[in-house]
Every structure is written in C-alpha cells, then in structure tokens.
Protein backbone atom coordinates (compact mmCIF):
# COMPACT_ATOMS: atom_id res chain seq x y z
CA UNK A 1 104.27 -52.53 -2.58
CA UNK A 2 102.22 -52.51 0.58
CA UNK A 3 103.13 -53.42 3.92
CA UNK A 4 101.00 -54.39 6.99
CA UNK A 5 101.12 -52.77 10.03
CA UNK A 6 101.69 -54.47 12.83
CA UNK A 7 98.05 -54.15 14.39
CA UNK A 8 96.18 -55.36 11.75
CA UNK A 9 92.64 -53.77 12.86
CA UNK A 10 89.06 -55.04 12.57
CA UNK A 11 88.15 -53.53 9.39
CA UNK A 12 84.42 -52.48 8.15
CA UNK A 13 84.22 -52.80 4.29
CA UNK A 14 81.05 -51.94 2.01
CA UNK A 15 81.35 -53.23 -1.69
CA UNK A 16 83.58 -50.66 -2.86
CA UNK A 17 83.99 -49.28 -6.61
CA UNK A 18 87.62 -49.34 -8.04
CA UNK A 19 89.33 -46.11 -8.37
CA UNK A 20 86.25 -44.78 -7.75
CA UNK A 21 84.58 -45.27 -10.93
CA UNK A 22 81.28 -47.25 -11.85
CA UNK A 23 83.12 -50.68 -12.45
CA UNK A 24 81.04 -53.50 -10.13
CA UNK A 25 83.32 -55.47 -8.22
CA UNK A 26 82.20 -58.85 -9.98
CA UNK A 27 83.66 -57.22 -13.05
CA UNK A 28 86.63 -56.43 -11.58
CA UNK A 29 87.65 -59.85 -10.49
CA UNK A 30 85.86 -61.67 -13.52
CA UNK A 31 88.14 -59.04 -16.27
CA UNK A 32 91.38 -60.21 -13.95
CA UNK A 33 90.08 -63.80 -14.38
CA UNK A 34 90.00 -63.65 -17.56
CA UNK A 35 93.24 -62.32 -18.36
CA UNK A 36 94.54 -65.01 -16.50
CA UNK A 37 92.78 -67.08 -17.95
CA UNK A 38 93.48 -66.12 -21.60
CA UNK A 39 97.37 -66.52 -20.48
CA UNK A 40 97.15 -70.32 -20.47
CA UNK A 41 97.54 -69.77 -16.21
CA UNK A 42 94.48 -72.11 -15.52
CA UNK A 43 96.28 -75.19 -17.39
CA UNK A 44 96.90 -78.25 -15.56
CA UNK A 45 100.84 -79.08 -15.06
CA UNK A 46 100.54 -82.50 -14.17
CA UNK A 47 103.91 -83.54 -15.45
CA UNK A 48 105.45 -81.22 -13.01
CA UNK A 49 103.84 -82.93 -9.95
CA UNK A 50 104.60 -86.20 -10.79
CA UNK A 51 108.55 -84.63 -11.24
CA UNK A 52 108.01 -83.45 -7.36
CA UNK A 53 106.47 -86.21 -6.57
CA UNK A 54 109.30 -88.13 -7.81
CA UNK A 55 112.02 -86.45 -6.24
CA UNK A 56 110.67 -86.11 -3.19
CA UNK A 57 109.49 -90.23 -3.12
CA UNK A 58 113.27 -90.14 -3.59
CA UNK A 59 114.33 -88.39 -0.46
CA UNK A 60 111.82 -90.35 1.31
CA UNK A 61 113.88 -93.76 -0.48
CA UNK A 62 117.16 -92.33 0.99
CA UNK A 63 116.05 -91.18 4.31
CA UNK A 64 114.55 -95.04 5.08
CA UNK A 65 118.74 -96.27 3.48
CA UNK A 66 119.93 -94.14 5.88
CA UNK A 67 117.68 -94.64 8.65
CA UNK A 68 118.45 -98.72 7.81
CA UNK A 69 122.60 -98.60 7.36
CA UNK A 70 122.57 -95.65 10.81
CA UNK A 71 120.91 -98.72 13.26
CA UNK A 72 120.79 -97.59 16.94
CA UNK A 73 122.81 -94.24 16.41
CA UNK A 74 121.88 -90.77 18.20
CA UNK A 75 122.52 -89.73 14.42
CA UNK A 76 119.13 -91.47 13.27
CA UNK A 77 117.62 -87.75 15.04
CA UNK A 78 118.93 -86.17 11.42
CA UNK A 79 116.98 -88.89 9.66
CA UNK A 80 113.72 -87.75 11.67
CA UNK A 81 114.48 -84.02 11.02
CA UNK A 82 114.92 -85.19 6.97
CA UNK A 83 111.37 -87.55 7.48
CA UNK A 84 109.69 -84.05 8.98
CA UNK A 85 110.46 -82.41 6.08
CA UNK A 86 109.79 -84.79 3.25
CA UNK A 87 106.29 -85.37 4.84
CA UNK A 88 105.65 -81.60 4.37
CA UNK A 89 106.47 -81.72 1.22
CA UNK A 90 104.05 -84.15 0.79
CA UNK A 91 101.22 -82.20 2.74
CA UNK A 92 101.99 -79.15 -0.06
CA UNK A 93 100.99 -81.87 -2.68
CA UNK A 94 98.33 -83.23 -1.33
CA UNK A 95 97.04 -79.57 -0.56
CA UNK A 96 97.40 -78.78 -4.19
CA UNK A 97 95.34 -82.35 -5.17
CA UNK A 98 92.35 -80.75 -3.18
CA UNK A 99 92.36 -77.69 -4.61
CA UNK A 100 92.25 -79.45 -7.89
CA UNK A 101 95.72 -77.93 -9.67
CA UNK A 102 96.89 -81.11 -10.20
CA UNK A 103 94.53 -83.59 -12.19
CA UNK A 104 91.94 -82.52 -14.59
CA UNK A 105 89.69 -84.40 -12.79
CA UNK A 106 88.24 -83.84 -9.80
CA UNK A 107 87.72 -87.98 -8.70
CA UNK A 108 90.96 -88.40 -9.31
CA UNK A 109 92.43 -85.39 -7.06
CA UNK A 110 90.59 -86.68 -4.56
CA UNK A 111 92.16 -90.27 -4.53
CA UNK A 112 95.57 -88.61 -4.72
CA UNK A 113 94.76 -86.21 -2.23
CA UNK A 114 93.38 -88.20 0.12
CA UNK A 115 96.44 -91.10 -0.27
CA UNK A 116 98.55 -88.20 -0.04
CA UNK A 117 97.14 -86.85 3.31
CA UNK A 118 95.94 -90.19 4.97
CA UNK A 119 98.53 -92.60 3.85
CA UNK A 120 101.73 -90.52 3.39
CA UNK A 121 101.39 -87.49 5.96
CA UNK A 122 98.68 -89.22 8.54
CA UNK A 123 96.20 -86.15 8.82
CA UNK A 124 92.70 -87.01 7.44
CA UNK A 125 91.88 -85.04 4.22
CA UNK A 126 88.17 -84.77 4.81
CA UNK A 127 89.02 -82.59 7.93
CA UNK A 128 91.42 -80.66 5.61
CA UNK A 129 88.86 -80.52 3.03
CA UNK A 130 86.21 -79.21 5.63
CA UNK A 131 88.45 -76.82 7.52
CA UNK A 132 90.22 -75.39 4.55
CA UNK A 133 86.80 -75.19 2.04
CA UNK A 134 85.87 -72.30 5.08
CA UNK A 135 88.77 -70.39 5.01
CA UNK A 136 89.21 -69.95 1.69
CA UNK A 137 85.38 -69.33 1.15
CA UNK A 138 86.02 -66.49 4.30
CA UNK A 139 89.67 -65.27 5.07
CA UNK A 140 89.88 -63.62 8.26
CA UNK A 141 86.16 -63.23 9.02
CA UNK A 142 85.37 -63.26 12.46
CA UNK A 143 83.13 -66.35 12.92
CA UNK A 144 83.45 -67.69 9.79
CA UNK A 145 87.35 -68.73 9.14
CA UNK A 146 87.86 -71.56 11.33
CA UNK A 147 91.69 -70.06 11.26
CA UNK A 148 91.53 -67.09 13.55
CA UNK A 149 89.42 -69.36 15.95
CA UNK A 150 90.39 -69.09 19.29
CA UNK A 151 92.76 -71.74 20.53
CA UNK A 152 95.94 -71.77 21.78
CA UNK A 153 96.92 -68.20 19.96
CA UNK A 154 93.71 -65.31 20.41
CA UNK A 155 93.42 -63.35 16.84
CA UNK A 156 91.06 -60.87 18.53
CA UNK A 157 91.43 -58.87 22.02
CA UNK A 158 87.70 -60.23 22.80
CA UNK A 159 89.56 -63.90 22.63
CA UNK A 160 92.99 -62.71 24.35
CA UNK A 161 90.50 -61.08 27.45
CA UNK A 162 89.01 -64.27 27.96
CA UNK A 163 92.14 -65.85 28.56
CA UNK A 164 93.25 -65.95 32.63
CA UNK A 165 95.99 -67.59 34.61
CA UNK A 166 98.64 -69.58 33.17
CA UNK A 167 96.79 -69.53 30.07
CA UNK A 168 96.43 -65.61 30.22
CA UNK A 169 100.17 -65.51 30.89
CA UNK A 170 101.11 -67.35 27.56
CA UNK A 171 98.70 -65.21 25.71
CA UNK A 172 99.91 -62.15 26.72
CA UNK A 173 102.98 -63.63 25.47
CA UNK A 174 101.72 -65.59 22.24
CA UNK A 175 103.51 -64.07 19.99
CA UNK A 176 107.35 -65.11 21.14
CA UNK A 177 105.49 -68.05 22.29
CA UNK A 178 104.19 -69.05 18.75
CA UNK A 179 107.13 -70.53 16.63
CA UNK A 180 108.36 -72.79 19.85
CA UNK A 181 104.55 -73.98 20.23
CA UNK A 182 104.30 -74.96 16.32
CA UNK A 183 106.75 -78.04 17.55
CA UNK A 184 103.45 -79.62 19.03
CA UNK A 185 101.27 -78.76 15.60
CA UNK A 186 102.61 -82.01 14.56
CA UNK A 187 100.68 -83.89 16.97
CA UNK A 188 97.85 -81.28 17.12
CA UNK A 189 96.98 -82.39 13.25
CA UNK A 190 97.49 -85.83 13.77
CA UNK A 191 94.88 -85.92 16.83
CA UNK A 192 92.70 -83.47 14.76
CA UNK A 193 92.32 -86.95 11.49
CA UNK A 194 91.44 -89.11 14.13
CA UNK A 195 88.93 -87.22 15.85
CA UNK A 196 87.88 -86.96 12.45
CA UNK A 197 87.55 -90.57 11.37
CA UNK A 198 86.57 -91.75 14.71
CA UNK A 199 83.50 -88.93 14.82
CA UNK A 200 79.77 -88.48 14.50
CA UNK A 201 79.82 -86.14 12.05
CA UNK A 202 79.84 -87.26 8.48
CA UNK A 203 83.04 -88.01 6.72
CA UNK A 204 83.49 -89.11 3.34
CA UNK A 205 85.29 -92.77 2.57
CA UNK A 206 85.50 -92.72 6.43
CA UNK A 207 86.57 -96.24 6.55
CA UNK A 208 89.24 -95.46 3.68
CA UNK A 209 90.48 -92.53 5.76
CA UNK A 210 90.38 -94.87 8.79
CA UNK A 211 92.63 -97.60 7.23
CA UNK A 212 95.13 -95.65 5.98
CA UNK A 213 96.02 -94.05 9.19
CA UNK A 214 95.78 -96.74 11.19
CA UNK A 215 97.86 -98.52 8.62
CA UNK A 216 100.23 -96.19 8.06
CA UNK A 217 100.59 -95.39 12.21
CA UNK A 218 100.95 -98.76 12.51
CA UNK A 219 103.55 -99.60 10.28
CA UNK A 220 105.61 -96.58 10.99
CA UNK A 221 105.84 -97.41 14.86
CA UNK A 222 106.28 -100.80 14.16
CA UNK A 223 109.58 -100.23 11.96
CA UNK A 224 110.98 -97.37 15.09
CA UNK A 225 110.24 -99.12 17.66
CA UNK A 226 111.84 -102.34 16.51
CA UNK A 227 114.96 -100.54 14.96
CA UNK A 228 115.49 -98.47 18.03
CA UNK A 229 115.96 -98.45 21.53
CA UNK A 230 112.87 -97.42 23.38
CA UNK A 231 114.93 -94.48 24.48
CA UNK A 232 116.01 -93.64 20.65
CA UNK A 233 112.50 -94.32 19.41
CA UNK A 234 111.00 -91.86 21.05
CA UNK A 235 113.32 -89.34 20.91
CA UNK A 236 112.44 -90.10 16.75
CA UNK A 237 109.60 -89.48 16.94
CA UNK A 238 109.63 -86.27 19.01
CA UNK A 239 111.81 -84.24 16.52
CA UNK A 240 109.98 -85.76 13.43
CA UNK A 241 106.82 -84.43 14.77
CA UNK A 242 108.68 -81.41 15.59
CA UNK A 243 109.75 -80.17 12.51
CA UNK A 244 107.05 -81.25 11.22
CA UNK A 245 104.93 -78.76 13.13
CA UNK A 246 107.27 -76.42 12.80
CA UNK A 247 107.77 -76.06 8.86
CA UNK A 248 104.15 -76.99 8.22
CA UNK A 249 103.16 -74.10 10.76
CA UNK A 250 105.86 -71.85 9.58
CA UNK A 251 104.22 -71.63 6.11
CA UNK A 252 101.07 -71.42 6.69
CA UNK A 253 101.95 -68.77 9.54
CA UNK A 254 103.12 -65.43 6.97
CA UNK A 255 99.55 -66.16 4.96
CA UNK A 256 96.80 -64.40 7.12
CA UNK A 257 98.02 -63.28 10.52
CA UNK A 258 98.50 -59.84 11.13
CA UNK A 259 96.70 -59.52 8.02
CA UNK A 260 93.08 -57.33 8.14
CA UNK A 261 90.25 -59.21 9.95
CA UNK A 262 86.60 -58.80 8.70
CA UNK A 263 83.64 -58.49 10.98
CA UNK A 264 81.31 -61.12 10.69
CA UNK A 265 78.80 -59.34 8.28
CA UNK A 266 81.14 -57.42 6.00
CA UNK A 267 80.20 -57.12 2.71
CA UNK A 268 83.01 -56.94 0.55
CA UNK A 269 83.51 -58.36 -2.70
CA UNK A 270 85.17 -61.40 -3.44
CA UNK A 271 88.58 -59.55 -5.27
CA UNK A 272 88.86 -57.59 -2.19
CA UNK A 273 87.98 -60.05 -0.02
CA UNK A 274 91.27 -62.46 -0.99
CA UNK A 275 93.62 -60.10 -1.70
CA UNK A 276 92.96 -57.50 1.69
CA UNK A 277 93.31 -60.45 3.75
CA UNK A 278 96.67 -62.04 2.27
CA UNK A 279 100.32 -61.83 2.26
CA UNK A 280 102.47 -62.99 -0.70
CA UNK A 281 106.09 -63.72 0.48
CA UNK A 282 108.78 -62.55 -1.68
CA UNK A 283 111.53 -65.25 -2.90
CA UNK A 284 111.98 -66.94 -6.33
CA UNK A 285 112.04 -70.48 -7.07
CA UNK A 286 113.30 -71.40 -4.00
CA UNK A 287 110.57 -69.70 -1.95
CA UNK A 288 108.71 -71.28 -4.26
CA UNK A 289 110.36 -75.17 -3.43
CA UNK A 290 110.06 -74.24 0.46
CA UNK A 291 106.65 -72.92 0.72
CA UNK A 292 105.11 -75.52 -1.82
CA UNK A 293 103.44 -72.51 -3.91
CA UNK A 294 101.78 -70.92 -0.53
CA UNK A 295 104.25 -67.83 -0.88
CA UNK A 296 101.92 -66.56 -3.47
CA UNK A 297 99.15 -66.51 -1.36
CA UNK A 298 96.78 -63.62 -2.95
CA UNK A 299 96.91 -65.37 -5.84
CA UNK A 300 96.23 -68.76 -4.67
CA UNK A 301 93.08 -67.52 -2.86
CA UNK A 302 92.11 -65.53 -6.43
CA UNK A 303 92.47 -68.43 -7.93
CA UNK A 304 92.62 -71.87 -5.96
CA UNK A 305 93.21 -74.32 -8.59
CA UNK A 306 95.81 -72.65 -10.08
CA UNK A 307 98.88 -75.10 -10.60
CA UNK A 308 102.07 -73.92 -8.79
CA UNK A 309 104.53 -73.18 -11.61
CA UNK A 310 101.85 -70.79 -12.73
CA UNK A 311 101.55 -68.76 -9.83
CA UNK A 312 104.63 -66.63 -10.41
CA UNK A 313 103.46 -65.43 -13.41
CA UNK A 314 99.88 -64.62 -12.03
CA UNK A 315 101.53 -62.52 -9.21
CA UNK A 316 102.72 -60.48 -12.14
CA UNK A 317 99.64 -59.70 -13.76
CA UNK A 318 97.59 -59.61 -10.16
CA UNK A 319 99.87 -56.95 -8.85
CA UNK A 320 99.60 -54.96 -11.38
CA UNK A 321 96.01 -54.93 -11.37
CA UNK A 322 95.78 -54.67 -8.21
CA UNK A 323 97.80 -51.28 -8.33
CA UNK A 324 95.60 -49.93 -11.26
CA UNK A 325 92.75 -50.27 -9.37
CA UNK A 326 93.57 -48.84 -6.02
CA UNK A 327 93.55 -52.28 -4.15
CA UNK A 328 96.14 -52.68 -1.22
CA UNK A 329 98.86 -55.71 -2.07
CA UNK A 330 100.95 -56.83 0.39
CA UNK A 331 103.98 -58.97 -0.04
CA UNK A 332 107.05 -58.79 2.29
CA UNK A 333 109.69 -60.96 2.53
CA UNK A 334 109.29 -64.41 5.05
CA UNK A 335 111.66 -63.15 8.04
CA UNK A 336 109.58 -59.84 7.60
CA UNK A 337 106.59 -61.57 7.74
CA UNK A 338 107.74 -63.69 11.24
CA UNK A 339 107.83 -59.95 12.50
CA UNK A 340 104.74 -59.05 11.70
CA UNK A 341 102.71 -61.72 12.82
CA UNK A 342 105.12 -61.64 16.26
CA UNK A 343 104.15 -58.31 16.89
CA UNK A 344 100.36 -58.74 15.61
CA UNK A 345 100.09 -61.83 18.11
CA UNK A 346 101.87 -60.19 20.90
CA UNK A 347 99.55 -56.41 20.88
CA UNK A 348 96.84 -58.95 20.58
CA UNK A 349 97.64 -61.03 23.23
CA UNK A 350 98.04 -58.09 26.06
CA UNK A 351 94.40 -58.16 26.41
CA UNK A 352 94.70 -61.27 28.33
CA UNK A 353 93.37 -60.54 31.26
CA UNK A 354 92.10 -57.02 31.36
CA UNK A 355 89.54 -55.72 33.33
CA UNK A 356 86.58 -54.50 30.51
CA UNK A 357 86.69 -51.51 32.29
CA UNK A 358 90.56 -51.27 32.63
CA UNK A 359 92.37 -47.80 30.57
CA UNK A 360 93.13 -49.04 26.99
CA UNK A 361 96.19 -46.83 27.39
CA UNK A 362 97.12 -49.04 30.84
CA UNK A 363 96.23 -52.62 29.28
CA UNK A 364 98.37 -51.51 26.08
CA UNK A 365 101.50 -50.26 27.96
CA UNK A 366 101.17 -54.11 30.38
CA UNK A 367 100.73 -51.58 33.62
C-alpha cells in the first residue's frame, strides 16, 4: 500500500518497462485487461441500477411527502439537505450511463444519461461528456485535464503566483478554504449546463438539453416558491445547493488532487498513466453507496465502463498486479485523503504572490 505525499511533484515519465524486464507497456495493461476481462468484470449489471435507481426514486417520493405534510416550517431546511443528497445520487448514475456501465447500448446510455443529468440533477450532460471525455483521456496533465485548470483552487505554483490581492490571499489559503467553497459548486455546475446549452459551440440534442433544464428549473421553483415564504424559499434553496456542492465536490475531491501531475508532453503509458495519477479510497459497501463507485478510482480510469458492483473485485486483481509489476498504488482512507489534498492545496497555494525572484526557502516558510 502506497501513500502520497503531501507535495505531489511535477513528475517526468518515459515509457517505462515493468520490473525492469522487456514487457511493453501495451502488454502490460492489455494481459491485466484481459484477466479482467476473462473474470466476467466487463458484464453489464443493469438489474442493479434499476434497484438504485429505484430506491433512490424512492427517497426522492418521500422527501417531496415530507416536504408537502412540513408546509411553511424552518424544518423543510432537512428536506433540502435530503433533496441535495438524493440528486447526487442521481449525478453518480447518470455518470455511470456515460461511461456506458449501465446499458449495453451505447444510444440508450445516452438517453438515460442525459435525462439523468438534464432532467433530474439540472447540469447539462454534453458539458459533462466534454469535460470528463478529457480527463479521463489525460489525468493530471498539465494542459490537457481540464481538472487541474486554474480557477478558483491553483494545482500548480505557476497558477498560485499568478494569483494577487484578495484572490492571492484565498489561494495562499485554498486548501482550508476548499471544503467551505464546494457549498457554491452547486451553483458553479448549474451555471456551467447553461452556458452550455445557451453557447456557440456545438452541443449535441442542444434543444433536448435546453428543455429539460429549463423545465425542470422551472418546475422546481415554481413548487418552492409557492409552498414557501419568500424568506423560507430561499433559504431552500441555499442549503440544497449546498450540500449539493458539497457531497458532489467531496467525492470527486480524494480522486486526483495531491495526486502526481504530468507535464504536458510526458510520455507514459496508458497503465501508468491511470493508476500514478489516482487514489482509491478504502471503505466497503458503504464507501461504495456514498461515493457511487468513485472510491475505486484506479480502477474506474483502467477500465471506465466497468459496472460498479464489479469494481471491488477488480481492485483485487489490479492491486495485485500492480504490486507484481513495480507500479505505485495508492489507496488511503477518505478522511486521509481530505488531508492530503488540504495540505497539497495549501503548499501549492503559498506561491500566491511571490516575487519570481523571491528565496524558495522564504516563499515556502510564508516570510
């Protein structure tokens, strides 16, 4: 078992040979791959998603009964923390419809996916689609995975340097500032569908995308605002949107950050490549429940359509190749992992502001 330092360094990698021996690194991941593939792991478990579908369609059922017998009670605030969290849970499925785990085919994924993210959660799954296709195509590559970007948080000290005033002051801080500024994430991914929809750039079944989240806005404002005082209403929709944020930022958060970062031309192979640049968090089934699957996040980047009861079992046989051949796999446990990206974001973060020509002992010690 490996854990990862808190500074998580730009790396340089060359296409290495496992253990040192001959092997190419194609048939490294493709012999893994196919052991996998020979356990049955790459079988569609549909039955199982439309059980979690179900149950959490279920929640949402109870949630709008309570929300419906509470009226104008300060109580209906537990109802929106409940709403936050079913929603997630429907973001997890509709994240597993685009990476094809949970349909055979890939039309129909697509249409669940997209009803899923549009309808249900009101984020716009071509955005998803296009954001996410580049990260998993290039973990933490600088200028490739749109993930270590900068924007509010700086994954590199070249971002965190550019960053002056107020906005150097929070990033020299961005690391105790992170979890409290996922309660806005909410919004952020809500703005990010309908810049989406509503730009130039092409966008498949735009006008679908567009009437669902209008729709679904709509009607879900509609049904507050008349329920609930103006006062009430709002105050709804701020801690929906909060928790929201929070629990969809909180595991995504443990995947990638603190995690290696590539340079832009590395040339590693794809086995290293996934499994350098991820964290699997340790937990059982009930990880398993919270995170929707993204706990075993090596394997889910080895092998993206993998369904989620399978992934358990993949971790298994991953690890353990992983350890035969030398290759650095890193699994902690979630509170661990808060830690480490903390820290991570925080040394990161006290190049805010430095002077290029500043002592790198002075800028690291905050002088």
């Amino acid at each position: 078992m490996t854990h990862t330092p808190a500074s998580a360094p730009v790396v340089t990698f060359t296409k290495t040979r496992p253990g040192g021996s001959g092997e190419h690194p194609t048939t490294a991941y493709s012999a893994l791959l196919r052991t996998v593939r020979d356990a049955g792991l790459l079988r569609r478990r549909t039955g199982f998603y439309w059980v979690v579908f179900g149950i959490i369609t279920l929640a949402l059922a109870g949630t709008i009964a309570g929300f419906v017998l509470l009226g104008q009670s300060w109580f209906q605030l537990l109802m929106a923390g409940a709403l936050g969290i079913i929603l997630t849970q429907y973001a997890f499925l509709a994240h597993e419809a685009s990476h094809r785990q949970v349909f055979a085919s890939g039309p129909l994924n697509d249409r669940a996916g997209r009803t899923l993210a549009n309808l249900f959660v009101g984020i716009s799954y071509s955005w998803w689609m296009t954001k996410h296709s580049r990260h998993h195509a290039n973990p933490n590559i600088l200028g490739k995975d749109p993930d270590i970007e900068r924007d509010f948080v700086s994954f590199t000290e070249t971002d965190a340097s550019r960053a002056k005033g107020l906005y150097g002051w929070a990033t020299r801080r961005q690391g105790y500032l992170f979890f409290p500024a996922l309660m806005l994430e909410g919004v952020n991914l809500h703005i990010h569908g309908f810049r989406t929809v509503l730009g130039r750039a092409k966008v498949e079944k735009r006008w679908t995308e567009l009437t669902m989240i209008l729709s679904r806005l709509g009607a879900y404002l509609a049904v507050i605002f008349l329920v609930l005082p103006v006062g009430m209403a709002f105050a709804f929709l701020g801690v929906q949107l909060a928790v929201f944020g929070v629990y969809m930022g909180a595991s995504f958060a443990p995947n990638h950050k603190g995690m290696p970062i590539l340079p832009h031309d590395s040339k590693v192979d794809f086995l290293r490549r996934q499994v350098l640049t991820s964290r699997n968090i340790k937990g059982g089934w009930l990880m398993d429940s919270f995170m929707g699957g993204l706990n075993y996040q090596i394997e889910h980047h080895l092998f993206p359509n993998m369904p989620r009861p399978h992934l358990a079992r993949a971790a298994e046989i991953a690890r353990e190749y992983c350890q035969t051949h030398r290759i650095a796999y890193t699994q902690t446990s979630l509170i661990e992992s808060y830690a480490i990206v903390t820290r991570y974001l925080n040394r990161v973060g006290l190049a805010a502001g430095a002077d290029p020509f500043d002592c790198p002992a002075a800028v690291q010690f905050g002088r």
